[in-house]
C-alpha atoms as a PDB file:
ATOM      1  CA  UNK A   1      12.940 -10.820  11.119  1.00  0.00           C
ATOM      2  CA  UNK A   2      10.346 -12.843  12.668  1.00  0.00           C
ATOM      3  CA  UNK A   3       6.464 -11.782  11.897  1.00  0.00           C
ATOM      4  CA  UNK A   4       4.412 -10.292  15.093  1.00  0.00           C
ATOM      5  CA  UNK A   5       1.632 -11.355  15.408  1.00  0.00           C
ATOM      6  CA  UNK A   6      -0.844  -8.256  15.199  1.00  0.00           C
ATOM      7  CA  UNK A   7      -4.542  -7.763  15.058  1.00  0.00           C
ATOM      8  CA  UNK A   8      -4.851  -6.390  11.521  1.00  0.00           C
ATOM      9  CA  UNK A   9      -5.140  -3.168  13.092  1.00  0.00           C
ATOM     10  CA  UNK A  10      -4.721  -1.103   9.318  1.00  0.00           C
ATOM     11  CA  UNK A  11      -5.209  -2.689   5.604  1.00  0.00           C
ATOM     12  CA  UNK A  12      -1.520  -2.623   5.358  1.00  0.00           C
ATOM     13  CA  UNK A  13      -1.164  -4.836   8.074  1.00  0.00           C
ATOM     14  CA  UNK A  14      -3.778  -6.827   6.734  1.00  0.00           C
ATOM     15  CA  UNK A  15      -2.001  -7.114   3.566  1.00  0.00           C
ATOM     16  CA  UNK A  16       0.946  -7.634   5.173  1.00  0.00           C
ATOM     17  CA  UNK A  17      -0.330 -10.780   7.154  1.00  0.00           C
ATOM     18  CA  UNK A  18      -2.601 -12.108   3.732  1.00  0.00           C
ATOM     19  CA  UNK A  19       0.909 -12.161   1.863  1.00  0.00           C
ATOM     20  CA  UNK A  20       2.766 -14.212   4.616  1.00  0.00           C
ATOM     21  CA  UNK A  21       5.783 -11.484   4.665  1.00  0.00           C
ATOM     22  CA  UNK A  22       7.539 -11.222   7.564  1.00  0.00           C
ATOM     23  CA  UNK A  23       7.579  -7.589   8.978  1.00  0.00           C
ATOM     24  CA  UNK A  24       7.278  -5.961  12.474  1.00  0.00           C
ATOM     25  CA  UNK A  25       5.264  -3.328  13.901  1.00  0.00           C
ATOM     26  CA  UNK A  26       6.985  -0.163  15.268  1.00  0.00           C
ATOM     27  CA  UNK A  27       4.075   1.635  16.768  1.00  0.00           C
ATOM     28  CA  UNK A  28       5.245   5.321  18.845  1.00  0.00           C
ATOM     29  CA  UNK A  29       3.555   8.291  19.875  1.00  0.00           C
ATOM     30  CA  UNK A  30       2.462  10.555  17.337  1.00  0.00           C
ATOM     31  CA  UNK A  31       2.771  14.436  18.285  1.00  0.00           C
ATOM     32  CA  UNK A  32      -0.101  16.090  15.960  1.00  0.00           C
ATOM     33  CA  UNK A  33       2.418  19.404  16.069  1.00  0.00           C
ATOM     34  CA  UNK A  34       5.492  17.958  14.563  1.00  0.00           C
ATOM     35  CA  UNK A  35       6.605  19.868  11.141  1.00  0.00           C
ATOM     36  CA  UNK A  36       7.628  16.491   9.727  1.00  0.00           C
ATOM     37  CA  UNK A  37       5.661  12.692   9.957  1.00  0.00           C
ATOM     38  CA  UNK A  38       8.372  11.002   8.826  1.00  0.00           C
ATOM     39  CA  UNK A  39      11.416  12.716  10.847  1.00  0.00           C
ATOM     40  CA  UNK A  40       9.157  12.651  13.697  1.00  0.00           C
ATOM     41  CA  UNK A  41       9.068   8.395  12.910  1.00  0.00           C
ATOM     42  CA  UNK A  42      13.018   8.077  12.689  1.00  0.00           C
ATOM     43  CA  UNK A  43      13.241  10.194  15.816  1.00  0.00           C
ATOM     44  CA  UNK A  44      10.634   8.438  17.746  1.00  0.00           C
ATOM     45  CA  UNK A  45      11.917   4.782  17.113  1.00  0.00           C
ATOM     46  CA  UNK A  46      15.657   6.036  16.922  1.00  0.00           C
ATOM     47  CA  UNK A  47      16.573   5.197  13.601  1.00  0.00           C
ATOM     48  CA  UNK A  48      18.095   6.596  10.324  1.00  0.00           C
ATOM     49  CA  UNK A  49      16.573   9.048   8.858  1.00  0.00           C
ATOM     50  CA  UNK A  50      17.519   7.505   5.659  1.00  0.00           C
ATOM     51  CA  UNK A  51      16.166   4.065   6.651  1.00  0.00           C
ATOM     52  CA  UNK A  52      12.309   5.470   7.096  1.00  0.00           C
ATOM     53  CA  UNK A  53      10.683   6.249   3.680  1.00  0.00           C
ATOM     54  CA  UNK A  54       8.021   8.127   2.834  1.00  0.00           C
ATOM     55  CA  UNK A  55       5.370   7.425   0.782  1.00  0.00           C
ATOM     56  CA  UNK A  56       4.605  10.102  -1.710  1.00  0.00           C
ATOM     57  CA  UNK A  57       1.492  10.407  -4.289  1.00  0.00           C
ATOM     58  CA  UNK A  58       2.690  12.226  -7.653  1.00  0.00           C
ATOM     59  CA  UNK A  59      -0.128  13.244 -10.666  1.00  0.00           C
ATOM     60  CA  UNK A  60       1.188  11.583 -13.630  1.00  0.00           C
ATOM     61  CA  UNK A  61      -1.344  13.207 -16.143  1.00  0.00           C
ATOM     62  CA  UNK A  62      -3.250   9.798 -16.440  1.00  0.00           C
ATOM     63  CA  UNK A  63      -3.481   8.965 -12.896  1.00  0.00           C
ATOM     64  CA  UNK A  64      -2.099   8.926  -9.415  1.00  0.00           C
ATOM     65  CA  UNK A  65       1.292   7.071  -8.879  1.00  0.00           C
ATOM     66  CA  UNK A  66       3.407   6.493  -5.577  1.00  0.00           C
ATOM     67  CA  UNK A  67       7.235   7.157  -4.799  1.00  0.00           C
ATOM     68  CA  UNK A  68       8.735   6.025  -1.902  1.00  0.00           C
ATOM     69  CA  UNK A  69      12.015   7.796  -0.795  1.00  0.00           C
ATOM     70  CA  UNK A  70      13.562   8.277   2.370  1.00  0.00           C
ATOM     71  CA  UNK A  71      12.540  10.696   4.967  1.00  0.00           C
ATOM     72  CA  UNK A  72      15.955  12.958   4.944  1.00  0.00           C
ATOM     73  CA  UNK A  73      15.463  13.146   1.000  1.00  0.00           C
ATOM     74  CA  UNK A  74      13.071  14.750  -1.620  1.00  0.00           C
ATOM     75  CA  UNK A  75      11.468  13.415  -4.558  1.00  0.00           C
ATOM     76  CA  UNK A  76      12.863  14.496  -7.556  1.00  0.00           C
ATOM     77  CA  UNK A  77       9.850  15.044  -9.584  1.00  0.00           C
ATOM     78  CA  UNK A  78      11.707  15.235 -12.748  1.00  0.00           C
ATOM     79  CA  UNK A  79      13.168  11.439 -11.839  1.00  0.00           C
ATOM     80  CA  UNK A  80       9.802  10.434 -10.968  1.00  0.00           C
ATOM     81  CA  UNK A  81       8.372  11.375 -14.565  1.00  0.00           C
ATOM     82  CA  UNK A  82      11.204   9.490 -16.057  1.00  0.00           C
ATOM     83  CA  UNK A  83      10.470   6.196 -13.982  1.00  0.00           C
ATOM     84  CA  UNK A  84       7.489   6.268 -14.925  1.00  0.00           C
ATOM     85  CA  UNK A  85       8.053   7.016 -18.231  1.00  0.00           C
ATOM     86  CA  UNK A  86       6.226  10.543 -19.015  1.00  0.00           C
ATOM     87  CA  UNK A  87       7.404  13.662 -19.225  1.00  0.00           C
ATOM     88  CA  UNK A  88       5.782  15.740 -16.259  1.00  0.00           C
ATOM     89  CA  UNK A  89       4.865  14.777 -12.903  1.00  0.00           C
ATOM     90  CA  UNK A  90       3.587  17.111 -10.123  1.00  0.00           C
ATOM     91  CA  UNK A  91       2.532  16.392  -6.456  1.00  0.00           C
ATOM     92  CA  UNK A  92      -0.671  14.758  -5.794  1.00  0.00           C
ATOM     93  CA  UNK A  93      -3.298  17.110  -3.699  1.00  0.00           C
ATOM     94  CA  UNK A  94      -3.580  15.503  -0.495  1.00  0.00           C
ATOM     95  CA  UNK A  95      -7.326  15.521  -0.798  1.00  0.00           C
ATOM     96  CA  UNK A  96      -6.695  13.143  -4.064  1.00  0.00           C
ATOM     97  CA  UNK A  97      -3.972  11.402  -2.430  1.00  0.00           C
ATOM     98  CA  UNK A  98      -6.439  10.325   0.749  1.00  0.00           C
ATOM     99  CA  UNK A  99      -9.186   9.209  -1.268  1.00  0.00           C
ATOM    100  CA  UNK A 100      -7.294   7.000  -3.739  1.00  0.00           C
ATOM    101  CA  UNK A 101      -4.950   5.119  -0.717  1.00  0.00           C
ATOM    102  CA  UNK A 102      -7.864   5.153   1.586  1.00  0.00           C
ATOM    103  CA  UNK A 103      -5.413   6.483   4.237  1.00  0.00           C
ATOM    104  CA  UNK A 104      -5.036   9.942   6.235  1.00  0.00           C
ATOM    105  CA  UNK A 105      -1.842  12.400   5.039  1.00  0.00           C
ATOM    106  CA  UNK A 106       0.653  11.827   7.617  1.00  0.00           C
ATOM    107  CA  UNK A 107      -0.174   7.791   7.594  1.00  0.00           C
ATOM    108  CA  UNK A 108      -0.236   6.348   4.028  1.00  0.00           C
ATOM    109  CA  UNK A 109       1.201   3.046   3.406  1.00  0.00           C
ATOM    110  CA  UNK A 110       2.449   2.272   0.211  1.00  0.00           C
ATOM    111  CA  UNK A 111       0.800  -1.194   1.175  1.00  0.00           C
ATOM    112  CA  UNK A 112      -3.168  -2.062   1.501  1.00  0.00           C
ATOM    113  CA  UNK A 113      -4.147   0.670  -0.438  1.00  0.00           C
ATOM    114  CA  UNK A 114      -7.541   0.496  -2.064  1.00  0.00           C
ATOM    115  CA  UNK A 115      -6.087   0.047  -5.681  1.00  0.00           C
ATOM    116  CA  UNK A 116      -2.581  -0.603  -6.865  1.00  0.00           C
ATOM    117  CA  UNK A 117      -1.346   2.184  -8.567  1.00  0.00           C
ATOM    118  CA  UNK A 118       2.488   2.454 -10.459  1.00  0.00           C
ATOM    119  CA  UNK A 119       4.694   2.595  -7.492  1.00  0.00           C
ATOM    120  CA  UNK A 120       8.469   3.582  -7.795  1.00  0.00           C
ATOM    121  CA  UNK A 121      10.951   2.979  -4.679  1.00  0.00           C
ATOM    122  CA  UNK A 122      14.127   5.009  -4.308  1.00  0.00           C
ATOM    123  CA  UNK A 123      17.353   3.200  -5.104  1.00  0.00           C
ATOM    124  CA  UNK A 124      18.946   4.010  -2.042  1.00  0.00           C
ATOM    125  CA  UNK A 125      16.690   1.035  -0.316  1.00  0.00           C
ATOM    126  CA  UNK A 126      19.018  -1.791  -1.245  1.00  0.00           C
ATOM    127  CA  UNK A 127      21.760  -0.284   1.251  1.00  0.00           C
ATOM    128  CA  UNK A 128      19.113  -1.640   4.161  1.00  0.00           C
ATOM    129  CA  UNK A 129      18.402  -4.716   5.453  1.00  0.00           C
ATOM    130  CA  UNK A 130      15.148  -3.417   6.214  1.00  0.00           C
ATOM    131  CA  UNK A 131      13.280  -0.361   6.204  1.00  0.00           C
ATOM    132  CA  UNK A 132      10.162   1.685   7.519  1.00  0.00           C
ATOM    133  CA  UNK A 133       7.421   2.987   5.731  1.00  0.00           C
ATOM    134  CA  UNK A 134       3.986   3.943   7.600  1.00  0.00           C
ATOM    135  CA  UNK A 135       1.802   0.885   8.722  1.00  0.00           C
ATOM    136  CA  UNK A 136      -1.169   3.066   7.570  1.00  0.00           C
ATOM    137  CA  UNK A 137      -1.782   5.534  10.320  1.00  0.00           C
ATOM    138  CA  UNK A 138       0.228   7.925  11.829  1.00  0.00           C
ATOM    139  CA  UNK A 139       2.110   7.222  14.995  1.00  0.00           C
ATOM    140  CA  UNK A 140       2.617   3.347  13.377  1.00  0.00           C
ATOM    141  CA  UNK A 141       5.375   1.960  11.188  1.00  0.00           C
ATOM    142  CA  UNK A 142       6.236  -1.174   9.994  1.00  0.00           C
ATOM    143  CA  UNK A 143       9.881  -3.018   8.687  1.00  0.00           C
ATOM    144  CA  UNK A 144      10.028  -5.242   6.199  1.00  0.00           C
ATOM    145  CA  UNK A 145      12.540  -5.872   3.584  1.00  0.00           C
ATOM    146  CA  UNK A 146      13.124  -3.659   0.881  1.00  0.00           C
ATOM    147  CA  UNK A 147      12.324  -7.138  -1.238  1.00  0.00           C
ATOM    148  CA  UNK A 148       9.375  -7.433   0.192  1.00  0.00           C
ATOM    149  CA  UNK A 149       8.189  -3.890  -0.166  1.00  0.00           C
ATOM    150  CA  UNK A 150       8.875  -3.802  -3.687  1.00  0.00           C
ATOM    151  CA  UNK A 151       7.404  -7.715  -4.329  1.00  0.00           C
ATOM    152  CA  UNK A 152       3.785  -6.095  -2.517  1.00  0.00           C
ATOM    153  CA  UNK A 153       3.640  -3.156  -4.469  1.00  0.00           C
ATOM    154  CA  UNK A 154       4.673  -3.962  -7.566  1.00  0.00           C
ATOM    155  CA  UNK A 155       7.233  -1.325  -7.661  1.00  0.00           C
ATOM    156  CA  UNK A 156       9.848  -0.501 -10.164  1.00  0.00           C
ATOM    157  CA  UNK A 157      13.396   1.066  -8.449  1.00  0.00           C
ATOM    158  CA  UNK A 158      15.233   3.738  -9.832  1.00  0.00           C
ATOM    159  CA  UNK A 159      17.087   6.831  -8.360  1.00  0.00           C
ATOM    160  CA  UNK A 160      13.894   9.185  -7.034  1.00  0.00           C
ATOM    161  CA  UNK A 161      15.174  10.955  -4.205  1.00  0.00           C
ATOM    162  CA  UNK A 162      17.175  14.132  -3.570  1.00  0.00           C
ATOM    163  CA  UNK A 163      19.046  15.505  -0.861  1.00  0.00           C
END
């Protein structure tokens, strides 16, 4: 997938372009009334629901951590925990969530946030070639490799999601 070129528009395309990964820009119209970002991203750009992830901010007792599972599923907090290796997780408050990434509910990027925090990516992303996450605003998304994604974020994998 070749890399466009892009202004650096968001700090995950920033990253993006600092780390030399190849990855392209998938930019649609964002409708401020829709009862789910990420649905509204597969629908927009026509894709699999289960090919656009989500990028979800979990309070693991010590800090903030990030899962990334696709669109059509859940997170399973009780997985979540286990991946990362405590017993209890529970959903980050968004208000939490926005000031640790740096980015708006609705539009944070599991890359270019403003400090790396344990990230965990469903399983189920080694079935794609590529997949979406947000670019780091809403109405913007961004494929890359599922390699690639994990390799930028440090992530660990394991089985997070639930239908």
């Amino acid at each position: 997938m070749p890399k466009k070129p892009t202004s650096g528009s968001t700090p995950a395309v920033r990253a993006l372009l600092a780390a030399g990964v190849a990855f392209t820009e998938h930019p649609y119209d964002h409708d401020p009334t829709a009862p789910s970002f990420g649905l509204e991203a597969a629908a927009a750009l026509g894709r699999d629901p289960a090919q656009v992830f989500k990028t979800l901010l979990v309070d693991a007792g010590s800090g903030l951590a990030v899962g990334i599972v696709p669109v059509s599923a859940t997170l399973d907090l009780k997985a979540m925990g286990a991946a990362l290796g405590v017993k209890k997780v529970a959903m980050a408050a968004v208000a939490d969530a926005e000031r640790v990434t740096g980015y708006v509910a609705g539009g944070i990027s599991p890359i270019g946030q403003r400090r790396a925090l344990p990230t965990v990516l469903d399983s189920s992303a080694g079935r794609w070639t590529t997949l979406l996450v947000s670019g780091g605003r809403r109405g913007l998304d961004i494929e890359l490799a599922p390699a690639d994604l994990a390799a930028l974020t440090r992530a660990t994998r394991a089985a997070i999601a639930s239908s």
